[in-house]
Structures are given as structure tokens and as C-alpha cells.
C-alpha atoms as a PDB file:
ATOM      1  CA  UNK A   1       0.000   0.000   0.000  1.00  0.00           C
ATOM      2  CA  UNK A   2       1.178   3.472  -1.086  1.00  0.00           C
ATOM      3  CA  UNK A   3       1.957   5.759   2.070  1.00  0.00           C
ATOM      4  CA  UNK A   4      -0.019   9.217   2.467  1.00  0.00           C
ATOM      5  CA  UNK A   5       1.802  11.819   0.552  1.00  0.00           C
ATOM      6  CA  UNK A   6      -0.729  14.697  -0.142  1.00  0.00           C
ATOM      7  CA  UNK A   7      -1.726  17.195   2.935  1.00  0.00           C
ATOM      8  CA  UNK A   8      -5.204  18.416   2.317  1.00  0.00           C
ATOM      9  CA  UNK A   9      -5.280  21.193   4.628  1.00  0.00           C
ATOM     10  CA  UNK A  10      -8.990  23.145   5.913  1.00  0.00           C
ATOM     11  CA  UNK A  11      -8.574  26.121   8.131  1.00  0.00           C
ATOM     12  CA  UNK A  12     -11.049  26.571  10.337  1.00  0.00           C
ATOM     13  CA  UNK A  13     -10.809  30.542  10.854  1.00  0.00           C
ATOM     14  CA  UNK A  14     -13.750  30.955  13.092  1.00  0.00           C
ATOM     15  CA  UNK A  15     -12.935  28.591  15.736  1.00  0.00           C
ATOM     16  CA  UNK A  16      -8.792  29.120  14.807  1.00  0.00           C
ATOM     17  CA  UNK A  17      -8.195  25.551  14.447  1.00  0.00           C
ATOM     18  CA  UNK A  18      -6.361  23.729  11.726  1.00  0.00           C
ATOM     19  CA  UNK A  19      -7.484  20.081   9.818  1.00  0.00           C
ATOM     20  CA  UNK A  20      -4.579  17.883   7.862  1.00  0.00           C
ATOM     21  CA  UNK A  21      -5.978  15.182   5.910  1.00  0.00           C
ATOM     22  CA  UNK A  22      -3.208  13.363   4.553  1.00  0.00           C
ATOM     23  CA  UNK A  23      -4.525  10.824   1.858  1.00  0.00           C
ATOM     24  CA  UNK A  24      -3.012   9.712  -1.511  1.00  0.00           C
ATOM     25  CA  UNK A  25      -4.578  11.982  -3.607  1.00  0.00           C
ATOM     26  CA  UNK A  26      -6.245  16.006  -3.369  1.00  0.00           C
ATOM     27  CA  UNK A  27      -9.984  14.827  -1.540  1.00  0.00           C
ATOM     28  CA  UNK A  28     -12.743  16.846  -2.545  1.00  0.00           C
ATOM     29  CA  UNK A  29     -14.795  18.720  -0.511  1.00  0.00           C
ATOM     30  CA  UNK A  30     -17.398  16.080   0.738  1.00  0.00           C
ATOM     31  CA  UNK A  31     -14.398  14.111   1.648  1.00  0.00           C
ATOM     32  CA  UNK A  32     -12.727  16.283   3.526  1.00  0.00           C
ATOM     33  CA  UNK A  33     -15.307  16.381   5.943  1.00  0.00           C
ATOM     34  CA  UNK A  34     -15.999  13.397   5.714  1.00  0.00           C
ATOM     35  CA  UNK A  35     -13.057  12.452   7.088  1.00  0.00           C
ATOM     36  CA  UNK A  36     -13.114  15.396   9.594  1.00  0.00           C
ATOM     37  CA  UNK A  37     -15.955  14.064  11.028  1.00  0.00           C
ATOM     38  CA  UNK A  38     -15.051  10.957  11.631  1.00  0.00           C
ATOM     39  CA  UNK A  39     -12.255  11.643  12.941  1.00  0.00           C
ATOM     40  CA  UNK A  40     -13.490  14.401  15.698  1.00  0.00           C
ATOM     41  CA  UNK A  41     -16.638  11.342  16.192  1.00  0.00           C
ATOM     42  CA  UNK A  42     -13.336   9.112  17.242  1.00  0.00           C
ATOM     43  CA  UNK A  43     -12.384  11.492  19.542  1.00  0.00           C
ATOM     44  CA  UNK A  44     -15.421  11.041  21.324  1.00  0.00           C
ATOM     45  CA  UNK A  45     -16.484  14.331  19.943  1.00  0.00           C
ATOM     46  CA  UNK A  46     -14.646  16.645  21.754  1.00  0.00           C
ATOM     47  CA  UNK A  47     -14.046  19.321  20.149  1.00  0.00           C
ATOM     48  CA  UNK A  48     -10.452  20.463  19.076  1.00  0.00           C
ATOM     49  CA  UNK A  49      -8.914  23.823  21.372  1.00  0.00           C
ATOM     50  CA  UNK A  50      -8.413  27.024  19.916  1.00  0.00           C
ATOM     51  CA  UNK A  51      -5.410  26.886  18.033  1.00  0.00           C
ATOM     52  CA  UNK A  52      -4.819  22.880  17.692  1.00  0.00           C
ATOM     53  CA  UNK A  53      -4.280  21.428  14.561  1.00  0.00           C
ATOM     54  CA  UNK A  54      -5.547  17.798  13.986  1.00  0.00           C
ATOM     55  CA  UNK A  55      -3.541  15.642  11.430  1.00  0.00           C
ATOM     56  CA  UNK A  56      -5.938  13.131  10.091  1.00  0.00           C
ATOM     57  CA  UNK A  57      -4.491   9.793   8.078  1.00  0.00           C
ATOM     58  CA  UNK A  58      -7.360   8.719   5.660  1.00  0.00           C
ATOM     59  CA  UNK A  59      -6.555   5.182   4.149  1.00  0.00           C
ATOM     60  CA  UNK A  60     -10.352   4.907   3.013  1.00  0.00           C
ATOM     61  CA  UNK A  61     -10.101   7.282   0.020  1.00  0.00           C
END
């Protein structure tokens, strides 16, 4: 299997807090969040502090 190599990055600007998907290929949109939410639902959906920057692997895309 091919290892993540692109960063798709979402900037929260509101909240100040920063979203790294890294994936094998430039995710659109819906997948972004997608993968945002899952990720914050794994977390036990706690939301991220101002400032923090979550760096998401996504092997499903």
C-alpha cells in the first residue's frame, strides 16, 4: 500500500483551528469532511482547542 503523501489542509478561521488530511490523492470537498468528522466522532467528539491542529491519516479514500 502506497503511504499518504498529499496534505489536504482546511482552516477553520472561526474557531482558529487547523485540519490535515493526509490521503493519496487532493480529496474533494465532501471528503474532507468526511473524514473530519469521523475523525473528531473518534475522539469522542470533543471538540479540538483554539489553536490545535488535527492531522488526520485517511486510508479509506
Amino acid at each position: 500500500m502506497k503511504t499518504p503523501n498529499v496534505e489536504n489542509i482546511v482552516v477553520d478561521e472561526v474557531h482558529q483551528r487547523t485540519f490535515v488530511v493526509m490521503a493519496r490523492r487532493l480529496l474533494t470537498d465532501g471528503e474532507l469532511y468526511s473524514a473530519i468528522r469521523v475523525a473528531l466522532m473518534k475522539r469522542g467528539g470533543k471538540a479540538l482547542e483554539k489553536g490545535e491542529r488535527l492531522v488526520i491519516t485517511s486510508a479509506a479514500v
